[in-house]
PDB file of N, CA and C in Angstrom:
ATOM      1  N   UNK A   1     -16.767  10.142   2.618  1.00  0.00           N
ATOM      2  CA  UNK A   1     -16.805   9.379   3.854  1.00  0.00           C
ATOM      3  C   UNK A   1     -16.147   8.023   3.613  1.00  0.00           C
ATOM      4  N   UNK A   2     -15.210   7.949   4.444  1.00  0.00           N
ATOM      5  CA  UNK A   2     -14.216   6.508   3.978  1.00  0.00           C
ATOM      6  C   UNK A   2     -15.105   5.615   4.837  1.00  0.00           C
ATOM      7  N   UNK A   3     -15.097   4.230   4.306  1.00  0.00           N
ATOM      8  CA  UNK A   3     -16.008   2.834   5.259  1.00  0.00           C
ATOM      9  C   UNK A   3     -14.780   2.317   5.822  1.00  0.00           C
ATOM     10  N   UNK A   4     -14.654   2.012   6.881  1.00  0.00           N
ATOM     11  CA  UNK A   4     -14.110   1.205   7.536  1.00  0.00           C
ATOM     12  C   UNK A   4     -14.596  -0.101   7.564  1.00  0.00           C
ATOM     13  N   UNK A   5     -13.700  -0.889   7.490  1.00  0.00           N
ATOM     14  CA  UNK A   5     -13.371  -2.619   7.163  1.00  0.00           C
ATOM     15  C   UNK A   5     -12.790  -3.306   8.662  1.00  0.00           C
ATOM     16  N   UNK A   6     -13.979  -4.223   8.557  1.00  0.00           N
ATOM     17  CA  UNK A   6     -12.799  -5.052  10.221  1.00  0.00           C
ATOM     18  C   UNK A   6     -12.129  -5.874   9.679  1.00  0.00           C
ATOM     19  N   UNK A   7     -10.977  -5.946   9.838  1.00  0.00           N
ATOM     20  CA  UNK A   7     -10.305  -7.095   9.366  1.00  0.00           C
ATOM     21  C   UNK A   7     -10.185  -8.698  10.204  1.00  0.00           C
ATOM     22  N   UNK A   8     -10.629  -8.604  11.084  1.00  0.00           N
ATOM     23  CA  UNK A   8     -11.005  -9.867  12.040  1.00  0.00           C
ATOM     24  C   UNK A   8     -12.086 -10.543  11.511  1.00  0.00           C
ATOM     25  N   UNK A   9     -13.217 -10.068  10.451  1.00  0.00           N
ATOM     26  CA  UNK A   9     -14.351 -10.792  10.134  1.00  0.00           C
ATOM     27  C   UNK A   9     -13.939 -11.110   8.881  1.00  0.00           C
ATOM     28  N   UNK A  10     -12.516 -10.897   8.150  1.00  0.00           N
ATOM     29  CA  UNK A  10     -13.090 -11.122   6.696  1.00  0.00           C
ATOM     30  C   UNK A  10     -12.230 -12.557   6.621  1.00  0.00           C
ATOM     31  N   UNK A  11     -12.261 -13.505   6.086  1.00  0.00           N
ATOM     32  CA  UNK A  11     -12.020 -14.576   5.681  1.00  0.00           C
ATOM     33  C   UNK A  11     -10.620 -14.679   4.535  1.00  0.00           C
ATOM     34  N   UNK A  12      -9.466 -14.918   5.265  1.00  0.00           N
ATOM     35  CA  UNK A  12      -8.181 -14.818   4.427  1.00  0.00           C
ATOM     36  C   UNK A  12      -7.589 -16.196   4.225  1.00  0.00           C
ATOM     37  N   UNK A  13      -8.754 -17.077   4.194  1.00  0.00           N
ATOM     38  CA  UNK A  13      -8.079 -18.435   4.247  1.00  0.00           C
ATOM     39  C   UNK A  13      -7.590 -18.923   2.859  1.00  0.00           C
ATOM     40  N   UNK A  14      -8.084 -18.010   1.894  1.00  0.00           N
ATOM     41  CA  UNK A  14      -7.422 -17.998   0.541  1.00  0.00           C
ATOM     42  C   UNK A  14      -6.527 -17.239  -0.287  1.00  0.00           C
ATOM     43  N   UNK A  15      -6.417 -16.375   0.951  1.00  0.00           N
ATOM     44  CA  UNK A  15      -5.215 -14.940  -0.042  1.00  0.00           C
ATOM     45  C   UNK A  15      -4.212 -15.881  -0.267  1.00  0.00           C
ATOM     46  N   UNK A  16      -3.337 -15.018  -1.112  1.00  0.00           N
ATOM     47  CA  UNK A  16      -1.846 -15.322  -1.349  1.00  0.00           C
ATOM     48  C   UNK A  16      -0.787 -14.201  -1.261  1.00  0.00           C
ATOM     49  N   UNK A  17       0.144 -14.519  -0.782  1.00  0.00           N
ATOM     50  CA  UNK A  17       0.702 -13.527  -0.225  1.00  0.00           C
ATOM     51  C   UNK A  17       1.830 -13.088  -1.234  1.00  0.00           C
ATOM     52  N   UNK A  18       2.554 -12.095  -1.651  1.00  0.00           N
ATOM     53  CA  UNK A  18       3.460 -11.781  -3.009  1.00  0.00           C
ATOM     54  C   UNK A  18       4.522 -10.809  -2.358  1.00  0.00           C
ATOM     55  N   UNK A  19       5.684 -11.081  -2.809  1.00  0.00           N
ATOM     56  CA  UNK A  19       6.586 -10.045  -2.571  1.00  0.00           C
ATOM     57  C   UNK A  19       6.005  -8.600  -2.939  1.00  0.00           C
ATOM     58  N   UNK A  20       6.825  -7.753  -1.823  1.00  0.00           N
ATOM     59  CA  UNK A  20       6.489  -6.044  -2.431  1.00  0.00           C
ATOM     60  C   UNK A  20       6.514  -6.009  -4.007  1.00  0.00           C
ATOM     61  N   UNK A  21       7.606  -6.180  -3.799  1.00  0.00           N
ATOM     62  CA  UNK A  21       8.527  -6.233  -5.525  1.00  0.00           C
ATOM     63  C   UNK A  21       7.511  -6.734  -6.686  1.00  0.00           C
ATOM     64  N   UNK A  22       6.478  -7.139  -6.527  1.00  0.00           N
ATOM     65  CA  UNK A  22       6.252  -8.427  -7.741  1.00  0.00           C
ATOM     66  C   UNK A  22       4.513  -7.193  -7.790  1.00  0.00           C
ATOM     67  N   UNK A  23       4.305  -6.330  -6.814  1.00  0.00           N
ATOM     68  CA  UNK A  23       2.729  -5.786  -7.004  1.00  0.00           C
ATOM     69  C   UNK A  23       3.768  -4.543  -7.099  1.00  0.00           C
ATOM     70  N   UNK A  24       4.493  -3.745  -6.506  1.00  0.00           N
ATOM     71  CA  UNK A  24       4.698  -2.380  -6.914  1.00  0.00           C
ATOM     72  C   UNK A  24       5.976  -2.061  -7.255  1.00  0.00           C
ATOM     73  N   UNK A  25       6.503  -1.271  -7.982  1.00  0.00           N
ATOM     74  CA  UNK A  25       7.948  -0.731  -7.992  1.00  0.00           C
ATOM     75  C   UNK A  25       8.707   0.005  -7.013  1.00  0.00           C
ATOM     76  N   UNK A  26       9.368  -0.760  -6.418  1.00  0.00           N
ATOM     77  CA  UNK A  26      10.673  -0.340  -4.978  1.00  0.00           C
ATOM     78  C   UNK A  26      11.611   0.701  -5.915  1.00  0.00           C
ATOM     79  N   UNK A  27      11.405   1.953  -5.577  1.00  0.00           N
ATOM     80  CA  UNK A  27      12.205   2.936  -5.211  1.00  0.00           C
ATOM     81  C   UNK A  27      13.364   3.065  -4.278  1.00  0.00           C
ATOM     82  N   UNK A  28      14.994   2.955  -4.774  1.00  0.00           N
ATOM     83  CA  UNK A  28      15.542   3.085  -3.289  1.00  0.00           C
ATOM     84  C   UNK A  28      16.263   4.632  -2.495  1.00  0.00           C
ATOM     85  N   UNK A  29      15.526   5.245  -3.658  1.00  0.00           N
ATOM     86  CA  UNK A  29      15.912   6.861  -3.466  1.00  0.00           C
ATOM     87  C   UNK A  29      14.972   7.709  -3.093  1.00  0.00           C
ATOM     88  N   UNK A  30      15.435   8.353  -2.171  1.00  0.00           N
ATOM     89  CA  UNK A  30      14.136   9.578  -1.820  1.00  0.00           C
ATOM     90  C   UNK A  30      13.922  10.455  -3.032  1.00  0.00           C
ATOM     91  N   UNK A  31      12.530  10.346  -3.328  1.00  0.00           N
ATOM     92  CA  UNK A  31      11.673  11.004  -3.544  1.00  0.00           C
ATOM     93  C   UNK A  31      10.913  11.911  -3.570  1.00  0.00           C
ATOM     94  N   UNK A  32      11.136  13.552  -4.045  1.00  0.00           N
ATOM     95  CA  UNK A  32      10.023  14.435  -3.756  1.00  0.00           C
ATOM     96  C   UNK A  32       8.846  14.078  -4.107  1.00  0.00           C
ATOM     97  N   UNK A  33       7.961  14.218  -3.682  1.00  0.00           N
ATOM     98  CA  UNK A  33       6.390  13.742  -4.215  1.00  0.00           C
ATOM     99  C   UNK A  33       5.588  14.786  -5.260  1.00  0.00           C
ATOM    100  N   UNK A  34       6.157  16.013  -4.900  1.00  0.00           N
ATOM    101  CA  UNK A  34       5.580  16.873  -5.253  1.00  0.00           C
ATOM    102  C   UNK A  34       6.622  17.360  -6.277  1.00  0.00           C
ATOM    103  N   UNK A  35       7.711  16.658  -6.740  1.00  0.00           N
ATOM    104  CA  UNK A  35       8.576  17.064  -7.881  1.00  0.00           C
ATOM    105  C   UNK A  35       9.215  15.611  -8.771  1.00  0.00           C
ATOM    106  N   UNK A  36       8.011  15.376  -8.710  1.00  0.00           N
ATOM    107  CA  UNK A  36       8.235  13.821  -9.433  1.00  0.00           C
ATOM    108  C   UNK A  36       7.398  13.859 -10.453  1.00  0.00           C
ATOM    109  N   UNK A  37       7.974  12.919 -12.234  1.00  0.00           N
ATOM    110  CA  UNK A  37       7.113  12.604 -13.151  1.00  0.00           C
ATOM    111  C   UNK A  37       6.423  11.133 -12.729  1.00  0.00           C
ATOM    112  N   UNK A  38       6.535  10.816 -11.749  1.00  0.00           N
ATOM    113  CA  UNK A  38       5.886   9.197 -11.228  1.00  0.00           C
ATOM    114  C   UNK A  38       4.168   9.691 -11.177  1.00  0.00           C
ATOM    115  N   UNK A  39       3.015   9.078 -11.818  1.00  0.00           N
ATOM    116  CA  UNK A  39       1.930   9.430 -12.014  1.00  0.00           C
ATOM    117  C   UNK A  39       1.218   9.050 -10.347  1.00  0.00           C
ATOM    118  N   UNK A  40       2.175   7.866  -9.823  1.00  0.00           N
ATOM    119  CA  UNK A  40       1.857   7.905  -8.806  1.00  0.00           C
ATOM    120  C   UNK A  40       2.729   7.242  -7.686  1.00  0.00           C
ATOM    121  N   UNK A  41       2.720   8.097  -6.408  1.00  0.00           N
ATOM    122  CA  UNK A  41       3.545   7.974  -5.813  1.00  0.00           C
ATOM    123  C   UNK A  41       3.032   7.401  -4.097  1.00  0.00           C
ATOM    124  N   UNK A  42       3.561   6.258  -3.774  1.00  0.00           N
ATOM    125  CA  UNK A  42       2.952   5.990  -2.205  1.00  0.00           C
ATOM    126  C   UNK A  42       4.401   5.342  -1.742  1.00  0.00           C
ATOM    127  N   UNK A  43       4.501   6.372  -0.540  1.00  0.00           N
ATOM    128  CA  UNK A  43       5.894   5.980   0.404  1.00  0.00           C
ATOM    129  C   UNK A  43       5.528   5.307   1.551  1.00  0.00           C
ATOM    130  N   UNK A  44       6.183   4.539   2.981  1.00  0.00           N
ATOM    131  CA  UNK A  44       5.896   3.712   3.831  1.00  0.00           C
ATOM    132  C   UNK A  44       4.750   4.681   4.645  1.00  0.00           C
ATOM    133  N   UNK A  45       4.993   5.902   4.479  1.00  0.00           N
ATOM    134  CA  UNK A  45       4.141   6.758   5.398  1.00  0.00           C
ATOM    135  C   UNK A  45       2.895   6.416   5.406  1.00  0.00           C
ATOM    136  N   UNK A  46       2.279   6.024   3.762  1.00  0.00           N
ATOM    137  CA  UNK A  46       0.744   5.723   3.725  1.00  0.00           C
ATOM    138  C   UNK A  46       0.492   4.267   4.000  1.00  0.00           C
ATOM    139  N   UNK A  47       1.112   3.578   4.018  1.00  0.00           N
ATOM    140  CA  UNK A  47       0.809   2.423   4.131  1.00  0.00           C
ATOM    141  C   UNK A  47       0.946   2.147   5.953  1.00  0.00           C
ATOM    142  N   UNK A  48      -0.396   1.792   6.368  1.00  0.00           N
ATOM    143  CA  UNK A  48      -0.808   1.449   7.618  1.00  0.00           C
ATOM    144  C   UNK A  48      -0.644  -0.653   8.082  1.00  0.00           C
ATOM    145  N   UNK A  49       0.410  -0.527   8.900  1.00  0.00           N
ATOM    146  CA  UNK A  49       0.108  -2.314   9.140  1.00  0.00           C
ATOM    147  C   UNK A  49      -1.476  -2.971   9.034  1.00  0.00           C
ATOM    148  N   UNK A  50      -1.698  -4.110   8.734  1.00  0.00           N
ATOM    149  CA  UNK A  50      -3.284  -4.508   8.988  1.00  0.00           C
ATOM    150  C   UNK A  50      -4.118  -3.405   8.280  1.00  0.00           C
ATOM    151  N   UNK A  51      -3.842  -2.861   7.133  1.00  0.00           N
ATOM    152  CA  UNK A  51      -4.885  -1.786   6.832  1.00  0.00           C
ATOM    153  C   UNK A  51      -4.910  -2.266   5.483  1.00  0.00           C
ATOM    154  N   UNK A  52      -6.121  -2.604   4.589  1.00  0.00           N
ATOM    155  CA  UNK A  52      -6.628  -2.820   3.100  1.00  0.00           C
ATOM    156  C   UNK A  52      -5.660  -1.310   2.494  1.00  0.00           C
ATOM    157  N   UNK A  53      -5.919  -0.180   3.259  1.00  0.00           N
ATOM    158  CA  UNK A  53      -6.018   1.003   2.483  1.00  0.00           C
ATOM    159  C   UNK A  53      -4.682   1.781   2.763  1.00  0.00           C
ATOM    160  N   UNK A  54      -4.233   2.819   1.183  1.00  0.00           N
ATOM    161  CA  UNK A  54      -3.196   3.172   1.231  1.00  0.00           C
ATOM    162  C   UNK A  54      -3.839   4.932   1.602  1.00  0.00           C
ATOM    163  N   UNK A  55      -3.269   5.449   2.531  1.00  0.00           N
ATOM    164  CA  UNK A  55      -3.571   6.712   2.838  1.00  0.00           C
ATOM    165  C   UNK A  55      -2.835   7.964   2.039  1.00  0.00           C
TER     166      UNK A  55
END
């Protein structure tokens, strides 16, 4: 059972914000997911605007 998070209550007056580049490795080639040695793989598909979580 996934928890859902409001993001209107949580307090971001201290994040910092980082290039893509500097938290994950940019790929500029398509990718099979399912024929890749990458241990792990997340394309724009999982990533939701305003969302903590990668689907």
């Amino acid at each position: 059972m996934q928890k859902t998070i409001k993001l209107e209550h949580i307090d971001r007056s201290e994040w910092k914000s980082y290039p893509f580049g500097k938290i994950a490795q940019s790929i500029g080639e398509r990718v099979d997911p399912n024929n890749t040695e990458l241990t792990t793989y997340v394309g724009l598909e999982h990533i939701d605007p305003e969302s903590l979580h990668i689907k």
